[in-house]
N, C-alpha and C. Protein backbone atom coordinates (compact mmCIF):
# COMPACT_ATOMS: atom_id res chain seq x y z
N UNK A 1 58.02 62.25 -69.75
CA UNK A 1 56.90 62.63 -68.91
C UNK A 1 56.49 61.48 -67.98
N UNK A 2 56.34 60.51 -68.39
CA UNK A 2 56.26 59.29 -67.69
C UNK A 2 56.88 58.80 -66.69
N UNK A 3 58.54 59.08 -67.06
CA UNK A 3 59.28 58.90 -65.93
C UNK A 3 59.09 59.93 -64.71
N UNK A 4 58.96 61.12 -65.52
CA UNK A 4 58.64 62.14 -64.07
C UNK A 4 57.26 62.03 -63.10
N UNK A 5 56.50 61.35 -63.95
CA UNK A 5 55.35 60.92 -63.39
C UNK A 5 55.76 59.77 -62.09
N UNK A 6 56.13 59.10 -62.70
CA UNK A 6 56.86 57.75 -62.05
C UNK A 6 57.67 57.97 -60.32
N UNK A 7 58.19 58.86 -61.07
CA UNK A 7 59.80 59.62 -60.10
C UNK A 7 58.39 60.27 -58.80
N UNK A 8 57.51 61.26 -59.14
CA UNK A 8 56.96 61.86 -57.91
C UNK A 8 55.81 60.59 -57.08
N UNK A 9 55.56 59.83 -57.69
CA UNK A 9 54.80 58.40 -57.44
C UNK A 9 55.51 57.43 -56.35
N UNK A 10 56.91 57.54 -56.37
CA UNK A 10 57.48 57.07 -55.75
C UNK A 10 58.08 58.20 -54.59
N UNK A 11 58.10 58.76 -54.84
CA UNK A 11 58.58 60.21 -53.82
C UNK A 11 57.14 59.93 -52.65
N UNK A 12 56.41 60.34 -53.35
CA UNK A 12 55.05 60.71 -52.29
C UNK A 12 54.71 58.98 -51.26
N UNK A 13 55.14 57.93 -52.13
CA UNK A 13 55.28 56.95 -51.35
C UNK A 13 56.21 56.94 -50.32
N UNK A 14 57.58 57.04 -50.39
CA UNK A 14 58.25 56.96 -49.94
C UNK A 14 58.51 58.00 -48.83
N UNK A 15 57.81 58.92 -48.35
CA UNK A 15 57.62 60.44 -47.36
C UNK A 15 56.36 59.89 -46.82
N UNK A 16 55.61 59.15 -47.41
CA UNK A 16 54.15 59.00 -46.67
C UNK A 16 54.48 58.56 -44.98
N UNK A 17 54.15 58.98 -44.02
CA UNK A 17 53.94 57.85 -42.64
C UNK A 17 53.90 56.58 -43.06
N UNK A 18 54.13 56.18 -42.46
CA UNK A 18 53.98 54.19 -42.00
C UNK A 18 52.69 54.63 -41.42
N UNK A 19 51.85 52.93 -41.91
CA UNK A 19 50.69 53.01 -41.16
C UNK A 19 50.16 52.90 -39.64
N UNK A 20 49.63 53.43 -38.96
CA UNK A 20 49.65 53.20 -37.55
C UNK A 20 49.09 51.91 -37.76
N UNK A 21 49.75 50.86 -36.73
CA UNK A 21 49.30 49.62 -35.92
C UNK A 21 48.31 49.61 -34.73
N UNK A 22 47.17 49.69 -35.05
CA UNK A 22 46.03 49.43 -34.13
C UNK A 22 45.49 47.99 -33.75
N UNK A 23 45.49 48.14 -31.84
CA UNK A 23 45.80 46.60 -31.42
C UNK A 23 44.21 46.80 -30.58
N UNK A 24 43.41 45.75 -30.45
CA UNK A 24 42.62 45.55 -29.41
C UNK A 24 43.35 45.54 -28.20
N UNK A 25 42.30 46.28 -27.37
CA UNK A 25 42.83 46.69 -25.74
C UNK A 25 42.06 46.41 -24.83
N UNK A 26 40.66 45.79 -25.54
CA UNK A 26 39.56 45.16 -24.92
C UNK A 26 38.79 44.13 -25.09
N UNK A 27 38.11 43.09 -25.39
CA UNK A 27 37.41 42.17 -25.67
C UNK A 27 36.33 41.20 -25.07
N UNK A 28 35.06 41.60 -25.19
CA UNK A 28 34.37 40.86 -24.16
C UNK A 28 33.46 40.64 -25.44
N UNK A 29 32.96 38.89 -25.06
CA UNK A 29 31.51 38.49 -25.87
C UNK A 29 31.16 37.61 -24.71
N UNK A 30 29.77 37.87 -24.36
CA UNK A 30 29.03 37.08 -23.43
C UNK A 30 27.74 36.74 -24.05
N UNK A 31 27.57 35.03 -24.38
CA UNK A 31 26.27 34.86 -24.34
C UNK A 31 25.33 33.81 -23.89
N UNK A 32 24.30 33.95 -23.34
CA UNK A 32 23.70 33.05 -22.04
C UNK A 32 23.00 31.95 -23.60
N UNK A 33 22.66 32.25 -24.85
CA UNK A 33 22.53 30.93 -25.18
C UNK A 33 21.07 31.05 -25.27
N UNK A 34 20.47 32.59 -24.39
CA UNK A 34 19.07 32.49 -24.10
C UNK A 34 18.35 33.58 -25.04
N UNK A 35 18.72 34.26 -25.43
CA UNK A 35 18.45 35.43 -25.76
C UNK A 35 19.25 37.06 -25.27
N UNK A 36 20.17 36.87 -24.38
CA UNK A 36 20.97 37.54 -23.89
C UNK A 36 22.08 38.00 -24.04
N UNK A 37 22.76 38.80 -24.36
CA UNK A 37 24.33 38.60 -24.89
C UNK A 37 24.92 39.97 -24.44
N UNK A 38 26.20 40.42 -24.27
CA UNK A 38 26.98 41.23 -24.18
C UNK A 38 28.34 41.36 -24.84
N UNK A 39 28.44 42.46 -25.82
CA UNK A 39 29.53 42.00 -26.74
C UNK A 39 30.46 43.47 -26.95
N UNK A 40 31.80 43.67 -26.70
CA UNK A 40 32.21 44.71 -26.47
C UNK A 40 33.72 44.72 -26.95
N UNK A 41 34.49 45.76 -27.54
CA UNK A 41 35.78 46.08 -27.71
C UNK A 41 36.08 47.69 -27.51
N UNK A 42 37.24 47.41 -27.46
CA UNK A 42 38.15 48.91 -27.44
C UNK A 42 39.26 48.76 -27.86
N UNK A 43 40.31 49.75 -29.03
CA UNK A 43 40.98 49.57 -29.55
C UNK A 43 41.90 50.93 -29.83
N UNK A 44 43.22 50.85 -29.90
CA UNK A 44 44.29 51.62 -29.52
C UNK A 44 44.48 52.99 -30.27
N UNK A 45 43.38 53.11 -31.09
CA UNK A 45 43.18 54.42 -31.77
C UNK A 45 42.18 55.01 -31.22
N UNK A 46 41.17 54.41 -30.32
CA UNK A 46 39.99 55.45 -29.26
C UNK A 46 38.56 55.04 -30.14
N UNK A 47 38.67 53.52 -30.99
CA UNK A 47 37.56 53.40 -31.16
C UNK A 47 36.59 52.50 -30.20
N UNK A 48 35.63 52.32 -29.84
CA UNK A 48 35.20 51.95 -28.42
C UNK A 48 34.07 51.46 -29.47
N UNK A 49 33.62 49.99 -28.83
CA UNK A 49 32.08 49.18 -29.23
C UNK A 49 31.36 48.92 -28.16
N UNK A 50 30.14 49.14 -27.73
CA UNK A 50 29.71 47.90 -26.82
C UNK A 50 28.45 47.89 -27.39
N UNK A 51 27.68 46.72 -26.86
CA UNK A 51 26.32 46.47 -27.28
C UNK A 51 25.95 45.41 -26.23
N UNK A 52 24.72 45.52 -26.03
CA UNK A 52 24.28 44.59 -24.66
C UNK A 52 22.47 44.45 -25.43
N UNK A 53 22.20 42.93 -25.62
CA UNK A 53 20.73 43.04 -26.30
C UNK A 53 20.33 41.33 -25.19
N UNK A 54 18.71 41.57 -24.66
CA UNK A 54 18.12 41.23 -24.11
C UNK A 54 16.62 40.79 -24.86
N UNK A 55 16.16 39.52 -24.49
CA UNK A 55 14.57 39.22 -25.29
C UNK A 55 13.81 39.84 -23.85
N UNK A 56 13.01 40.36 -24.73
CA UNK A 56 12.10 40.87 -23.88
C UNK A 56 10.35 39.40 -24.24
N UNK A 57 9.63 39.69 -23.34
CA UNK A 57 8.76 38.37 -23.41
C UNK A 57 8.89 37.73 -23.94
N UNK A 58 9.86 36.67 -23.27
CA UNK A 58 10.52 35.53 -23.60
C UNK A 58 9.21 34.11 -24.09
N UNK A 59 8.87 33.82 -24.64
CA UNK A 59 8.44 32.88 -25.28
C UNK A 59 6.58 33.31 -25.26
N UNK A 60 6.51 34.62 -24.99
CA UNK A 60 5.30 35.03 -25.24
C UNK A 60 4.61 35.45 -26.89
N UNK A 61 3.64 35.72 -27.01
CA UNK A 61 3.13 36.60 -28.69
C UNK A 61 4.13 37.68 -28.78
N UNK A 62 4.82 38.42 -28.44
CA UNK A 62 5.19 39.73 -28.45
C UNK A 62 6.57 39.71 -28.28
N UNK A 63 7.27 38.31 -28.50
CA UNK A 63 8.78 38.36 -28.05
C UNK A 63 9.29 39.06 -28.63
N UNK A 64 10.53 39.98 -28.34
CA UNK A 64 11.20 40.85 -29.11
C UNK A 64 12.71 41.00 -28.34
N UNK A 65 13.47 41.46 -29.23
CA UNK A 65 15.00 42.01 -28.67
C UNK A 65 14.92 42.97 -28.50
N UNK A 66 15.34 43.26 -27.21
CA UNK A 66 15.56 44.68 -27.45
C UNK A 66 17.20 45.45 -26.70
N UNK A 67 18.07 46.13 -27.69
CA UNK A 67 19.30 46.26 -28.13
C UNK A 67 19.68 48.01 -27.21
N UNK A 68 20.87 47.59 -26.45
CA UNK A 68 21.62 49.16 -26.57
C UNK A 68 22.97 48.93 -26.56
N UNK A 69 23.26 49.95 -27.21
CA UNK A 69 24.52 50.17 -27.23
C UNK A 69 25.35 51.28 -27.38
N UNK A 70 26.40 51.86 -27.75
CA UNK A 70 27.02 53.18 -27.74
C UNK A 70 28.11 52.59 -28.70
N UNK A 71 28.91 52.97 -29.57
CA UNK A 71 29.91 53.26 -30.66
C UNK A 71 30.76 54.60 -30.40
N UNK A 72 31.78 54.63 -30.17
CA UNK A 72 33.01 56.26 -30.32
C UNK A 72 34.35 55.72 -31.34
N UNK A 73 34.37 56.92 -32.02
CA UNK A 73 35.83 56.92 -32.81
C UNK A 73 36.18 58.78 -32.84
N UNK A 74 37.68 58.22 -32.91
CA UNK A 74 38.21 59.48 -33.21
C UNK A 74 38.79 59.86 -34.52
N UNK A 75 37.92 60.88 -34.93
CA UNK A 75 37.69 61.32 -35.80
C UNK A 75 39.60 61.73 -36.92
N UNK A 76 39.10 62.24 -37.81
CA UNK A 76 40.67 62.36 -38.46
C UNK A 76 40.31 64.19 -37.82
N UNK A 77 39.86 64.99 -37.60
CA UNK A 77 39.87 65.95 -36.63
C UNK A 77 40.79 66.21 -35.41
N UNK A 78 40.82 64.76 -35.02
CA UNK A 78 40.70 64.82 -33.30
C UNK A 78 39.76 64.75 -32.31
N UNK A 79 38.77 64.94 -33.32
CA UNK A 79 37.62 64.63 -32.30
C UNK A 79 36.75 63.87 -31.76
N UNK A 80 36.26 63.17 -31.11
CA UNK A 80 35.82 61.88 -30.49
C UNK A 80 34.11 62.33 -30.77
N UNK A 81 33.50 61.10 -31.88
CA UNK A 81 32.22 61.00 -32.07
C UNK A 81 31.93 59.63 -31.32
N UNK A 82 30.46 59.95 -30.84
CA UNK A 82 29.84 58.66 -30.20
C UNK A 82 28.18 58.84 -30.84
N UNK A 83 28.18 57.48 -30.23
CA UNK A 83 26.59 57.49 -30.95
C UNK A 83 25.87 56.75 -29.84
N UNK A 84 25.13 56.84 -29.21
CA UNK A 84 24.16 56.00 -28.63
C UNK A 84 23.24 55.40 -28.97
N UNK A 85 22.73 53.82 -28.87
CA UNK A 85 21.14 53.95 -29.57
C UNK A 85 20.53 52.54 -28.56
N UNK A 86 19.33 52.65 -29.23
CA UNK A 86 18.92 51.87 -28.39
C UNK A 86 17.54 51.11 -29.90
N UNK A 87 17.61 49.86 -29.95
CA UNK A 87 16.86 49.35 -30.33
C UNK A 87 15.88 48.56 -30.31
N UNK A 88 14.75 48.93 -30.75
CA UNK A 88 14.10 47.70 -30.10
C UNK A 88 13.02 47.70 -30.79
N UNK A 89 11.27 47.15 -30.01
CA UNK A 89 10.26 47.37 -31.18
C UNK A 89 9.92 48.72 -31.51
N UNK A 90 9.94 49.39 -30.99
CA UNK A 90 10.23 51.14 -31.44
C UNK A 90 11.07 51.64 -32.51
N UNK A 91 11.90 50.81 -33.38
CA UNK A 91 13.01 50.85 -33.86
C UNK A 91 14.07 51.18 -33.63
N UNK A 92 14.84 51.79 -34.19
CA UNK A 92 16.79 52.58 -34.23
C UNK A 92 16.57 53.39 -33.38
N UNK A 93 16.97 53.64 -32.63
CA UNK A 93 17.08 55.28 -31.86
C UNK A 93 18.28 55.78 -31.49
N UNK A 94 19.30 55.98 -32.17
CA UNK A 94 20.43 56.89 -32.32
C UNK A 94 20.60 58.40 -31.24
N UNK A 95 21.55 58.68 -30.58
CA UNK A 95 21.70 59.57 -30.13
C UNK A 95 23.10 59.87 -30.73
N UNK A 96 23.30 61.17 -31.55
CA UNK A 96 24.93 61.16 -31.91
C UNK A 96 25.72 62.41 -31.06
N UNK A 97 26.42 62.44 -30.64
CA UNK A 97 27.16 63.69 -29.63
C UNK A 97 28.60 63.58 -30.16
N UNK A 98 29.29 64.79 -30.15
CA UNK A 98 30.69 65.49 -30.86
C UNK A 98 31.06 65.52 -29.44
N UNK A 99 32.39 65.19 -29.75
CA UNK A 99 33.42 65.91 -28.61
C UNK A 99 33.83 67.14 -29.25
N UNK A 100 34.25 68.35 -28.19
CA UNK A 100 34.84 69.91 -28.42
C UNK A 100 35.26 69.87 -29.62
N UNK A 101 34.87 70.57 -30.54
CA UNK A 101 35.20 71.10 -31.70
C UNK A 101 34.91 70.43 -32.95
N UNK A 102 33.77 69.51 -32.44
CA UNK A 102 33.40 69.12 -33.93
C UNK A 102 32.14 69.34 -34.33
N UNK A 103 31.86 69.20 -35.79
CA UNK A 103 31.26 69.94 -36.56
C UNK A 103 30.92 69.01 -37.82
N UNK A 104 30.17 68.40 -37.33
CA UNK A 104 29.61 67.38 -38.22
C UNK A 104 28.43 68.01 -39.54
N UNK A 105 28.32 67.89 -40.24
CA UNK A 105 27.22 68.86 -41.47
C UNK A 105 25.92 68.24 -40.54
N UNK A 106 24.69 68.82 -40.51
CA UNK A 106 23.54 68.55 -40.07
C UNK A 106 23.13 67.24 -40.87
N UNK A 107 23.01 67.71 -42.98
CA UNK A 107 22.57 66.83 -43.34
C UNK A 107 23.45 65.30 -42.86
N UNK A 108 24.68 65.47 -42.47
CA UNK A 108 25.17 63.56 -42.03
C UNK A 108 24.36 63.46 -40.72
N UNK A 109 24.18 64.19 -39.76
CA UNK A 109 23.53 63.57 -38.44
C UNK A 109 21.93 63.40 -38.70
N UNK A 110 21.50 64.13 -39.82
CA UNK A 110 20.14 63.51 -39.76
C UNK A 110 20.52 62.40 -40.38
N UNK A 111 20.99 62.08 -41.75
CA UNK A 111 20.76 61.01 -42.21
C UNK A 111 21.22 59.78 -41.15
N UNK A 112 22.21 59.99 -40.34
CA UNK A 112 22.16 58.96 -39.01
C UNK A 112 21.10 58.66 -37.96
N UNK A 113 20.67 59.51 -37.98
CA UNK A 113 19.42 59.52 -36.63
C UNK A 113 18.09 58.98 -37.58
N UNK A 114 18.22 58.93 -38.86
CA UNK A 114 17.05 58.20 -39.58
C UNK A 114 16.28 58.77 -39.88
């Protein structure tokens, strides 16, 4: 029994795909040092980063960051999820949008949107 166990263990390995090789296709980090920065990739499977965060009243009572950015991957579907948000003293603010034909459960997009 063991060996037959063994025998399909190695079967299902051996039929599996090779793993895809995913390469960066993009790369940007910018930062002024001040409170400013811009930091971004894209990568050969369609996952996409950027983020761009700014101090807002810079050395005042009320200084704060405040953050946007957008996130996309493609899904094991096919389908391309993105998220938008924007952060700041308001908190998280998430926007999530499906590309054609997807179908995300409600309860995961609320629990994303917070």
């Amino acid at each position: 029994m063991k060996l037959l166990l063994a025998l399909c263990l190695v079967g299902i390995v051996a039929t599996a795909p090779p793993p895809r090789e995913v390469q960066i296709l993009k790369y940007e980090n910018v930062n002024s040092g001040r409170g400013s920065y811009k930091f971004g990739f894209g990568q050969s499977d369609g996952t996409r980063f950027e983020q761009e965060g700014a101090l807002k009243n810079e050395g005042q009572e009320h200084e704060s960051l405040s953050v946007r950015g957008q996130f996309s991957w493609v899904g094991p579907d096919g389908v391309t999820y993105t998220v938008t948000y924007v952060a700041d003293e308001d908190g998280y603010q998430p926007e999530i949008e499906q590309g054609p034909g997807g179908a995300l459960p409600s309860s995961i997009l609320s629990s994303l949107a917070g």
